[in-house]
Each structure stands twice: as structure tokens, then as C-alpha cells.
C-alpha atoms as a PDB file:
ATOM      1  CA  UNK A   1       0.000   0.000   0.000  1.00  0.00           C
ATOM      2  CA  UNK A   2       1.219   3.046  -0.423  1.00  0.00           C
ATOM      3  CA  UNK A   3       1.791   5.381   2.343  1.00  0.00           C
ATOM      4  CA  UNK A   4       2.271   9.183   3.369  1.00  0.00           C
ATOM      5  CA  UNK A   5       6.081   7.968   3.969  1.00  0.00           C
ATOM      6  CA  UNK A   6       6.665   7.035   0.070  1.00  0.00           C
ATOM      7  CA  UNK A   7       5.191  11.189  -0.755  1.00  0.00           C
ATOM      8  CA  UNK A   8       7.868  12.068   2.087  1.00  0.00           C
ATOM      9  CA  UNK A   9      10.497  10.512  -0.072  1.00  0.00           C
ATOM     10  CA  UNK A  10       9.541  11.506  -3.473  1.00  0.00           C
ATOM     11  CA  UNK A  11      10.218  14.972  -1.984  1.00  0.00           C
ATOM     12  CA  UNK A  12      12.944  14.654   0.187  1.00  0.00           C
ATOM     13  CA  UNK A  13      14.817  13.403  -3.015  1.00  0.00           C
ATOM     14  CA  UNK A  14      13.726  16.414  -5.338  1.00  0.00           C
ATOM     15  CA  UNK A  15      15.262  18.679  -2.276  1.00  0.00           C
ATOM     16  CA  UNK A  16      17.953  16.719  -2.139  1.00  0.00           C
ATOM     17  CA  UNK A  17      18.381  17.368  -5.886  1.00  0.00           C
ATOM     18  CA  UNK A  18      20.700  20.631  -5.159  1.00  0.00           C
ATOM     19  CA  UNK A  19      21.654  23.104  -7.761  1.00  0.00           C
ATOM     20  CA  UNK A  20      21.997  20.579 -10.680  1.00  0.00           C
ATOM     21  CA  UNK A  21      18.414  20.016 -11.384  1.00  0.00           C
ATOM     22  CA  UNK A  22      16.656  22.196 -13.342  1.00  0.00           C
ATOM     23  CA  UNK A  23      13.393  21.695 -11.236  1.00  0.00           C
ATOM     24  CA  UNK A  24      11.634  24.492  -9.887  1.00  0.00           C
ATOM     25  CA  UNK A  25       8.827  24.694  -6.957  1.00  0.00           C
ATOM     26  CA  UNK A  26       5.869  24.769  -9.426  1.00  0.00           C
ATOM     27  CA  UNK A  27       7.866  21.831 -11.039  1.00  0.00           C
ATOM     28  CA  UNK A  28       8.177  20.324  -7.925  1.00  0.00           C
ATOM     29  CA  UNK A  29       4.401  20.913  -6.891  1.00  0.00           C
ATOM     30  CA  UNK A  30       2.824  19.830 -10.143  1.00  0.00           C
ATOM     31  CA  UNK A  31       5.150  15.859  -9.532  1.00  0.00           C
ATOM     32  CA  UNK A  32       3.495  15.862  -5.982  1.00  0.00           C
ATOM     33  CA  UNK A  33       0.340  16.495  -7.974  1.00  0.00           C
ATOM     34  CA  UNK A  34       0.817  13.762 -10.311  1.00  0.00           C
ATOM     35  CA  UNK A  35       1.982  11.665  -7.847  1.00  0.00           C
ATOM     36  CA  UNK A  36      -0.886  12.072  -5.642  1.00  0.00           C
ATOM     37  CA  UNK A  37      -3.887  11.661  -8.346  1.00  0.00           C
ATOM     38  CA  UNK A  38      -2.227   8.338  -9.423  1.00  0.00           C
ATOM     39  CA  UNK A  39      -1.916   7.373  -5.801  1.00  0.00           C
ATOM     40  CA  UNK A  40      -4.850   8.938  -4.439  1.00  0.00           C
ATOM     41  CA  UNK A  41      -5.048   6.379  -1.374  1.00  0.00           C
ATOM     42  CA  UNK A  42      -2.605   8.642   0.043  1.00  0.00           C
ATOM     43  CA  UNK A  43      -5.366  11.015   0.882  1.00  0.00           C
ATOM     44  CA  UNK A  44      -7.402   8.275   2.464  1.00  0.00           C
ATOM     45  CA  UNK A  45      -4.096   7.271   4.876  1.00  0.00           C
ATOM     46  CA  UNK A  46      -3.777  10.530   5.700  1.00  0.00           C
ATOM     47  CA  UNK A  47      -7.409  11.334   6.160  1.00  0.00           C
ATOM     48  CA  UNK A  48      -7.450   8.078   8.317  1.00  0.00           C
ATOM     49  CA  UNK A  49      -4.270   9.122  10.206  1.00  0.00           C
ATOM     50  CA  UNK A  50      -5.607  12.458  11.437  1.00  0.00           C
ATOM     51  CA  UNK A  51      -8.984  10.964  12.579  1.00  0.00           C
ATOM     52  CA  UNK A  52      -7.190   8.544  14.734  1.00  0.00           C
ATOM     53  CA  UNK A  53      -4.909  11.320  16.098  1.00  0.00           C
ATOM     54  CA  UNK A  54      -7.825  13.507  17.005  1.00  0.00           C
ATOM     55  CA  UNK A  55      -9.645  10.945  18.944  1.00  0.00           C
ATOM     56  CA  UNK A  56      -7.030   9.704  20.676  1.00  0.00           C
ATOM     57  CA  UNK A  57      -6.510  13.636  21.899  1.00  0.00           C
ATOM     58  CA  UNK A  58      -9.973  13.800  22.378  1.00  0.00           C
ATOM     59  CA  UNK A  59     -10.044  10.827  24.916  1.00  0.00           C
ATOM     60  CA  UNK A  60      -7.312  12.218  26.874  1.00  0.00           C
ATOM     61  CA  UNK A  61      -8.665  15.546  27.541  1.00  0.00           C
ATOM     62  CA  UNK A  62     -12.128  13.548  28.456  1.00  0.00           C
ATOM     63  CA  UNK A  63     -10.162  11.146  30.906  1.00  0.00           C
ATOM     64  CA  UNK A  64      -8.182  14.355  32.117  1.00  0.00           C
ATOM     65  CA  UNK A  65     -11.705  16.264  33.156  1.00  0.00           C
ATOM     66  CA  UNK A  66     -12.791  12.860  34.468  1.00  0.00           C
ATOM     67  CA  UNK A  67      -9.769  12.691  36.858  1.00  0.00           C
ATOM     68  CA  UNK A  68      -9.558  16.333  37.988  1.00  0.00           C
ATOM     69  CA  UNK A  69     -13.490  16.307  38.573  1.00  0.00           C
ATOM     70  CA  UNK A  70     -13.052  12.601  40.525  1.00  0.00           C
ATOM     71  CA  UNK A  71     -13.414  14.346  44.529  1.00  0.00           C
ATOM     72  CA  UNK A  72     -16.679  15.837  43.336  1.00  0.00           C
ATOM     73  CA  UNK A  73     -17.892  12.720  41.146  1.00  0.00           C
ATOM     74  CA  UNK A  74     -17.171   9.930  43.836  1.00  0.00           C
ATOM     75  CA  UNK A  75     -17.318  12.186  47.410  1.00  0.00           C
ATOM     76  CA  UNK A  76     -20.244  14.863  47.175  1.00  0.00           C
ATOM     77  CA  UNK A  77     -21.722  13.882  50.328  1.00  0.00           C
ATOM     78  CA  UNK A  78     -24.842  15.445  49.485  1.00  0.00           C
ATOM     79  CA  UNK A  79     -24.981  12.785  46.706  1.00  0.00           C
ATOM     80  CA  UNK A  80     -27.277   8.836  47.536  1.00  0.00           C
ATOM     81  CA  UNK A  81     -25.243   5.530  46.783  1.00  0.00           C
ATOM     82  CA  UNK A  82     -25.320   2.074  47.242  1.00  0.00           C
ATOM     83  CA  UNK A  83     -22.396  -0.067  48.382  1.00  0.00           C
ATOM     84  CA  UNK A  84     -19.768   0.759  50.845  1.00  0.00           C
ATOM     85  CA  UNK A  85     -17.043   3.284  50.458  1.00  0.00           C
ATOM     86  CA  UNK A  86     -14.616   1.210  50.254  1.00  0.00           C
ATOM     87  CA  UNK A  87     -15.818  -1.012  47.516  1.00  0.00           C
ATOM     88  CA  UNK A  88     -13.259  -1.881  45.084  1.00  0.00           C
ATOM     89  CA  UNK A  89     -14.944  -0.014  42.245  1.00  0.00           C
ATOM     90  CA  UNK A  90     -16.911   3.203  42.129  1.00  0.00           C
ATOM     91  CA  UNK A  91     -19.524   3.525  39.215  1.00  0.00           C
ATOM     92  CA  UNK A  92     -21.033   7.059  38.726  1.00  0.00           C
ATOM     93  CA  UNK A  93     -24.198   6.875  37.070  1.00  0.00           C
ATOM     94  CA  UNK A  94     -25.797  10.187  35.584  1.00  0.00           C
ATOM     95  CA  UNK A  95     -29.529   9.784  34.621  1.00  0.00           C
ATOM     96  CA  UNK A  96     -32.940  11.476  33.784  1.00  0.00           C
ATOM     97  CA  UNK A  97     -36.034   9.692  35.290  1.00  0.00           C
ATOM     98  CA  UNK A  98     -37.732  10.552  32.347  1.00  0.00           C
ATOM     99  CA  UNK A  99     -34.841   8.823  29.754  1.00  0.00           C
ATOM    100  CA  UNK A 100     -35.988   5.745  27.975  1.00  0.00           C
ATOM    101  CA  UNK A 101     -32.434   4.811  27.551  1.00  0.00           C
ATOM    102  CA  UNK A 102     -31.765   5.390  31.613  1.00  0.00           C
ATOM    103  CA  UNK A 103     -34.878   3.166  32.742  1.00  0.00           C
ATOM    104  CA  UNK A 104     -33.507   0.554  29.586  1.00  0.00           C
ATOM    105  CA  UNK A 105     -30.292   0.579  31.508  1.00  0.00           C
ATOM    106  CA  UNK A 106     -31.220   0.275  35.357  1.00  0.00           C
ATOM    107  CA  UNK A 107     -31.954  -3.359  35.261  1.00  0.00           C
ATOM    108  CA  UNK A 108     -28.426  -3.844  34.893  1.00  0.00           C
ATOM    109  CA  UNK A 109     -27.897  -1.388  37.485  1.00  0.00           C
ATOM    110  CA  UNK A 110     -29.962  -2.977  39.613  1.00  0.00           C
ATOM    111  CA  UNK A 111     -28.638  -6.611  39.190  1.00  0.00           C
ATOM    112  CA  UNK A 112     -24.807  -5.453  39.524  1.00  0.00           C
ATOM    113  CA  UNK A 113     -25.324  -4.521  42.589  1.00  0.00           C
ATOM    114  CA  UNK A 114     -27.050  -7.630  43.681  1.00  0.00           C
ATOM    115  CA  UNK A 115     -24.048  -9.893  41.593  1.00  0.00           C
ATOM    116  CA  UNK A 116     -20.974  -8.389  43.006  1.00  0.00           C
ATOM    117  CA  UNK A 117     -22.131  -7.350  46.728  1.00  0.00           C
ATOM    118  CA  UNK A 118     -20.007  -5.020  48.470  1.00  0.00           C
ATOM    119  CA  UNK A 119     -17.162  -5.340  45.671  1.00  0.00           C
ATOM    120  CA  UNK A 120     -19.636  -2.338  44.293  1.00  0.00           C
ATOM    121  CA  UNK A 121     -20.569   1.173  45.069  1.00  0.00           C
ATOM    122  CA  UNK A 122     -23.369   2.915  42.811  1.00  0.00           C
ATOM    123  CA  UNK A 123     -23.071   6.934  43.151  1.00  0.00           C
ATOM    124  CA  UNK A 124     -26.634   8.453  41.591  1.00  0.00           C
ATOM    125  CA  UNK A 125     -25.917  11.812  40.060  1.00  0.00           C
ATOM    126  CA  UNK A 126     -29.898  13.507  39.383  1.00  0.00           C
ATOM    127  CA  UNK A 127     -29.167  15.205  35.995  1.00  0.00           C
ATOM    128  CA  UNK A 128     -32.530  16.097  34.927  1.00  0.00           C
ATOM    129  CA  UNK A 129     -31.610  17.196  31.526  1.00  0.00           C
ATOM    130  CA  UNK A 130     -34.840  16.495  29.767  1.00  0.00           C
ATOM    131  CA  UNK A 131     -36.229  19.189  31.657  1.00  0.00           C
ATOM    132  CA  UNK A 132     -37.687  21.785  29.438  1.00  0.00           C
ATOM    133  CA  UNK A 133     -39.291  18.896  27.214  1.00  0.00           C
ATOM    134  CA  UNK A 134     -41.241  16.818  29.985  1.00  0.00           C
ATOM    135  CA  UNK A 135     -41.410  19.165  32.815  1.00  0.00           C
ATOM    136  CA  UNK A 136     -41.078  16.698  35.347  1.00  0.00           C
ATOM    137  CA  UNK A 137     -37.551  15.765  35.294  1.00  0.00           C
ATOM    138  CA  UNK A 138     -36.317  18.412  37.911  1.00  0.00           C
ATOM    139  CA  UNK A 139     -39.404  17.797  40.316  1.00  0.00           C
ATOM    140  CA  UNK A 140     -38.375  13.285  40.092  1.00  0.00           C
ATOM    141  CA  UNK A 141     -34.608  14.659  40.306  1.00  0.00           C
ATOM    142  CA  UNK A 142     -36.018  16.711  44.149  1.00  0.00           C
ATOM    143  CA  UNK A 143     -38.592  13.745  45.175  1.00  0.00           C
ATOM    144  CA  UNK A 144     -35.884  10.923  44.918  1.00  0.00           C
ATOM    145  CA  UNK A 145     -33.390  13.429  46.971  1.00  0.00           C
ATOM    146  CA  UNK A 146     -36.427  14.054  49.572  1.00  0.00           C
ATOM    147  CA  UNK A 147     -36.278  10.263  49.343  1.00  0.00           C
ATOM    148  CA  UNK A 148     -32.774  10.015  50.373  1.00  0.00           C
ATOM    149  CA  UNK A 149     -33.434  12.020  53.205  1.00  0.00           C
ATOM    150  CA  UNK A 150     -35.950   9.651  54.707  1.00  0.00           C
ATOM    151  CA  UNK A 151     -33.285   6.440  53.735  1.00  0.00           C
ATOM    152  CA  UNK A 152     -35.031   5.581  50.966  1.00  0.00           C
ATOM    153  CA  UNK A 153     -33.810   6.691  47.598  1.00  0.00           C
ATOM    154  CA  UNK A 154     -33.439   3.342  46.513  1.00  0.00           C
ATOM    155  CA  UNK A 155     -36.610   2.444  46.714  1.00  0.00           C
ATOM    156  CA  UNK A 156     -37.934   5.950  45.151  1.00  0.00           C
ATOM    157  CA  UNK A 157     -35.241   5.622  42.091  1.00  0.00           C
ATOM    158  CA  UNK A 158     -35.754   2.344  40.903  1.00  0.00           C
ATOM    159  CA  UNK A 159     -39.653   2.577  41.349  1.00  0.00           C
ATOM    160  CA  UNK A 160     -39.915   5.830  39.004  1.00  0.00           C
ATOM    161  CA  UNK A 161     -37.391   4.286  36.924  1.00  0.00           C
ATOM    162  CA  UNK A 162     -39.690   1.605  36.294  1.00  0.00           C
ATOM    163  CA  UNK A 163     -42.936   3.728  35.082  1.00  0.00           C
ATOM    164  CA  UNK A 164     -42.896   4.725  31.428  1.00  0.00           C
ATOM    165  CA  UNK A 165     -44.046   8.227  32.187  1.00  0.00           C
ATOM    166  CA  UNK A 166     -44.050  11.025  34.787  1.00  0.00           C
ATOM    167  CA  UNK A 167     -46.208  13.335  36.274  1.00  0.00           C
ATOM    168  CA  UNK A 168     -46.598  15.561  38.948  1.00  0.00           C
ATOM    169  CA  UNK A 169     -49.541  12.732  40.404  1.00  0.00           C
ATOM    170  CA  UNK A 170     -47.513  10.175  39.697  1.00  0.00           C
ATOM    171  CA  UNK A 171     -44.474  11.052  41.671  1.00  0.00           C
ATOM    172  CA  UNK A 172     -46.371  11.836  44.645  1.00  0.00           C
ATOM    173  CA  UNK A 173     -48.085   8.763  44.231  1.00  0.00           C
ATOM    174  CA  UNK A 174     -44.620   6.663  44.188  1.00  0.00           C
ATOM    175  CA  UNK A 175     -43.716   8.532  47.026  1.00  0.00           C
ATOM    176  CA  UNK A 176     -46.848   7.733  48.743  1.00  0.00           C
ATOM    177  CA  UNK A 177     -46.068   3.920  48.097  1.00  0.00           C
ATOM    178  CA  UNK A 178     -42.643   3.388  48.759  1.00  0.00           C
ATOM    179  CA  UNK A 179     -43.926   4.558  52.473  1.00  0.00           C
ATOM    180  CA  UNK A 180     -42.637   8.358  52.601  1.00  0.00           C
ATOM    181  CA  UNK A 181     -43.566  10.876  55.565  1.00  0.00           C
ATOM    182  CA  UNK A 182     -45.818  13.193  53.354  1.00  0.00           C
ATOM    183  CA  UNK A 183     -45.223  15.951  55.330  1.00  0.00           C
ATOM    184  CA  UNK A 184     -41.762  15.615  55.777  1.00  0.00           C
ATOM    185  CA  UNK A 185     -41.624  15.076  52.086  1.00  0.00           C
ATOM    186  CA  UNK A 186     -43.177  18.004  50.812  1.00  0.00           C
ATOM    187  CA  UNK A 187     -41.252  19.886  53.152  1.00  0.00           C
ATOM    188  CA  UNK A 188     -38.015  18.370  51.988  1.00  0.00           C
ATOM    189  CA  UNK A 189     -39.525  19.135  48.509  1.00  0.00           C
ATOM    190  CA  UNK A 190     -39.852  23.015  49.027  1.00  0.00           C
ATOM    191  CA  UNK A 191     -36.081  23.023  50.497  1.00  0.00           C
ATOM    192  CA  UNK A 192     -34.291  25.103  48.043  1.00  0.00           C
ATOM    193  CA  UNK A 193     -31.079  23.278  49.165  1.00  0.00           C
ATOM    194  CA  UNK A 194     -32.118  20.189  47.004  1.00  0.00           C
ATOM    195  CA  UNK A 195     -32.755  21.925  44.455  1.00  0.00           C
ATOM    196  CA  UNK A 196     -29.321  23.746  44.349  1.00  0.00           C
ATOM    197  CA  UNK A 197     -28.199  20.039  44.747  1.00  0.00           C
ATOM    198  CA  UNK A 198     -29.308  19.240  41.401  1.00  0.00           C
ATOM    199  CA  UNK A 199     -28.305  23.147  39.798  1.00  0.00           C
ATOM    200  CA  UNK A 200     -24.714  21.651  41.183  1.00  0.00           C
ATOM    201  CA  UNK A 201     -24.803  18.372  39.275  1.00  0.00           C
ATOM    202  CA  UNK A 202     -25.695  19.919  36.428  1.00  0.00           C
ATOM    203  CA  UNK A 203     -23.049  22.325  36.445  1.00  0.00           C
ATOM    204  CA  UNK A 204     -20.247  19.466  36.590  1.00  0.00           C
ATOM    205  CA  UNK A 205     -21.785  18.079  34.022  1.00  0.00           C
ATOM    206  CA  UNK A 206     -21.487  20.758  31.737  1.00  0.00           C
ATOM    207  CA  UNK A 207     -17.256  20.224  33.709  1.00  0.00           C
ATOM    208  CA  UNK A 208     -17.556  16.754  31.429  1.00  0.00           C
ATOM    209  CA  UNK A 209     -17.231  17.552  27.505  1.00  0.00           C
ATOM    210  CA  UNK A 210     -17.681  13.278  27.014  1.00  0.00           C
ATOM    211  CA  UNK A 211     -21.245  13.692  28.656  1.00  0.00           C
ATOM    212  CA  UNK A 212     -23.516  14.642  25.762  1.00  0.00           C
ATOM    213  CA  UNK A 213     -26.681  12.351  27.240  1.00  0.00           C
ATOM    214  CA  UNK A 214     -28.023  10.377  29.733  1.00  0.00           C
ATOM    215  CA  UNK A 215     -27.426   7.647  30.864  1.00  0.00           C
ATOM    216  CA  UNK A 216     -23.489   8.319  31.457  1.00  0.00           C
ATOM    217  CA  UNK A 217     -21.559   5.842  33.339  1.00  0.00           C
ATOM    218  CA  UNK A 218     -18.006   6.508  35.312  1.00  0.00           C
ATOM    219  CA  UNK A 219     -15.870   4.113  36.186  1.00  0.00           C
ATOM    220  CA  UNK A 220     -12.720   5.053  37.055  1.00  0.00           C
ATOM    221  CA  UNK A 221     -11.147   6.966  34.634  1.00  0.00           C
ATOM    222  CA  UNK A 222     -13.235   5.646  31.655  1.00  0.00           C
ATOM    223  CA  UNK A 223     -16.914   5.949  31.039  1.00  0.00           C
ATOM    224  CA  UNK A 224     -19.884   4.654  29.080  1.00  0.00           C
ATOM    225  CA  UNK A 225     -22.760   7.027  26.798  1.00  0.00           C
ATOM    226  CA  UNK A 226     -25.757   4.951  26.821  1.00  0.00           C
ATOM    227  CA  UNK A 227     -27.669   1.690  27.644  1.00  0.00           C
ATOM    228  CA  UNK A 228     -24.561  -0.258  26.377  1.00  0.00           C
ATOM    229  CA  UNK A 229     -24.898  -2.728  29.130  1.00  0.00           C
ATOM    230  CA  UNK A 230     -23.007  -5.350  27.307  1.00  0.00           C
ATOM    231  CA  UNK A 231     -19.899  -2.851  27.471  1.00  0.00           C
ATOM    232  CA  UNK A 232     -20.647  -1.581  30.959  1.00  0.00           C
ATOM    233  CA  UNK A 233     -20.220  -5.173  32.096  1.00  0.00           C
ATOM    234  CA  UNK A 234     -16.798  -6.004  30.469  1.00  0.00           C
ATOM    235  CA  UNK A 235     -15.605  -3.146  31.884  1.00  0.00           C
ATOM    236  CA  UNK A 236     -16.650  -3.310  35.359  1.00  0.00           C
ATOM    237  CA  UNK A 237     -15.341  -6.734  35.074  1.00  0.00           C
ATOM    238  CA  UNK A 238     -12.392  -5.577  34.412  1.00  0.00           C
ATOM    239  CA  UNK A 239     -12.059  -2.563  36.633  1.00  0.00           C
ATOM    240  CA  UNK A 240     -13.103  -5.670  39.589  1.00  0.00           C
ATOM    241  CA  UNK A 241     -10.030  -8.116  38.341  1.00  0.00           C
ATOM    242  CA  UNK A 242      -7.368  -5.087  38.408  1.00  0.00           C
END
């Protein structure tokens, strides 16, 4: 095949030509040109060559905001889990309760934490980002954190994960059924500090240029876009063997 490396030569050796060729730079220029429309794969290599070299630069600056943003992705104690803190791996999960991809992906969710025990911790980052579209994703991002303050967010999250759509009745209603104070609730509800909660998670989110969409898994220093549960398990696999 040939490469960018046989171009390099072609002109190295018409530099290397010196005063006793006759060749000028337009001469020069139209050979490259010739060269280059007889051998136009060069253009593809190259083309090829520059992608690669882009993403690769792009993944490093993504892993780099990953790692500088870890304290506040693994340790906002403001922030519900599951698992202790000293599991061996740490999975950061930002999610919209009203994101058919999310509720495809919680399942999983749900059954990794069953599978590997206290080998796992689950943080839940409330990134209500379908917001202006469904107008309930902010209000199911405050009820599951009024949840959390009555010690149970789990069973708030992964019961309005599991209905197809939201509204204002229907979170109360969850909330009604997974056993919640009322009154506590709605006063946890009106607290403006969970709400600045979720304006904070939001904010490093927008610290993330890899997160584009929910759901977005973190593990470690690598993360997931999407319901690719197939991939989230080889990796947390592999995160657990290291």
C-alpha cells in the first residue's frame, strides 16, 4: 500500500536534488500532484491518520476532566449511593427519570449490585436534563433526593425508573407507596437546598465535555454514553479483576 512515507520521499529526493536540477517549486508541486492523483489512497491514509490522532486527543482531555473532577464525582456527600465506600470499584451513574435509555439501563444497574455485593458502590448523580421537554424531570430529580433524606432513595429511584411516564400525580403517588412521611416530604420538597443540589450536578456536568446524554456511566477513569450494558459489564469486570 502506499503510504504518506513514500510522498515524504519523493520529496525529500527532489530537495535533495541541489543546484543541478533544473526543477523548480511549481515543477516540484505539479510531480506531488501527479503523484498524488495516481496514488490517491494517500489522501485516504492521511485522512485516516488524522482521525485517529484527534480521537485519541480527544479521549485524553475527556479522561483528564474525568480525573480532575473525581473528589466531586465519587465524594459529594450530598450525593445517595449504594455499596460501601470502600468497595473496590466506584460507578457514577448520571440519569434522567424521564430517559428511555436510563430506565432501559437500570436493570443492569440494579442486578450489579445484587451480583458483586459489596465489591460495588453505585453513586446516583440527578441530571434532569430532559427538563424543558417533559417538565417533570427536575421535580423526580427533588422527590428521589427528599427520598434520600428519609433512607429511601433506593426504593424511590428504581420505582420511578420503572414507570414509562411522569407526572406531577404520579411522583407523589410513588412517594406515597414506597412509604414516605408526606409531610416531611413536601417539606423536603420546598427546600431550596435540594434543588441547588441538582443546579450543582448539572453544572459538573457541563465540567464533562464526554457527557452529551443520559445515561453516562463513570468508572474510574473511563466511562460509558448509553444503555450499552453489554460494554458496561466487560468493563466493570475488568475494573473488579485489576
Amino acid at each position: 500500500m502506499t503510504s504518506i512515507a513514500a510522498l515524504g520521499v519523493l520529496t525529500a529526493s527532489c530537495a535533495e536534488a541541489g543546484p543541478s536540477t533544473t526543477m523548480d517549486k511549481a515543477e516540484i508541486e505539479t510531480l506531488i500532484k501527479e503523484y498524488i492523483l495516481e496514488n490517491p489512497e494517500i489522501i485516504r491514509d492521511a485522512f485516516i491518520k488524522l482521525q485517529e490522532k484527534e480521537a485519541l486527543k480527544e479521549q485524553e482531555i475527556f479522561r483528564e476532566s474525568i480525573v480532575s473532577a473525581k473528589d466531586s464525582l465519587e465524594n459529594d456527600p450530598r450525593d445517595p449511593s449504594i455499596g460501601p465506600k470502600d468497595a473496590k470499584v466506584t460507578i457514577v451513574e448520571f440519569f434522567d427519570y424521564n430517559c428511555g435509555f436510563c430506565k432501559r439501563a437500570t436493570p443492569w444497574v440494579e442486578e450489579a449490585l445484587e451480583t458483586y455485593g459489596d465489591d460495588l458502590r453505585v453513586v446516583f448523580k440527578e441530571l434532569p436534563i430532559l427538563d424543558d421537554r417533559t417538565k417533570t424531570s427536575r421535580l423526580a430529580s427533588r422527590a428521589a433526593l427528599a427520598a434520600h433524606r428519609q433512607d429511601k432513595y433506593a426504593e424511590m429511584h428504581f420505582a420511578l425508573m420503572q414507570e414509562p411516564r411522569l407526572s406531577g400525580e404520579i411522583i407523589r403517588k410513588t412517594a406515597e407507596n414506597v412509604g414516605l412521611d408526606m409531610r416531611k416530604y413536601d417539606a423536603d420538597l420546598a427546600d431550596p437546598t435540594i434543588d441547588q443540589h441538582v443546579s450543582d450536578t448539572i453544572l459538573l456536568a457541563n465540567r464533562l465535555p464526554a457527557l452529551t446524554g443520559t445515561p453516562f456511566f463513570i468508572i474510574g477513569e473511563d466511562y460509558i454514553s448509553g444503555a450499552d450494558t453489554a460494554r458496561l459489564e466487560k468493563l466493570l469486570k475488568e475494573k473488579l479483576a485489576q
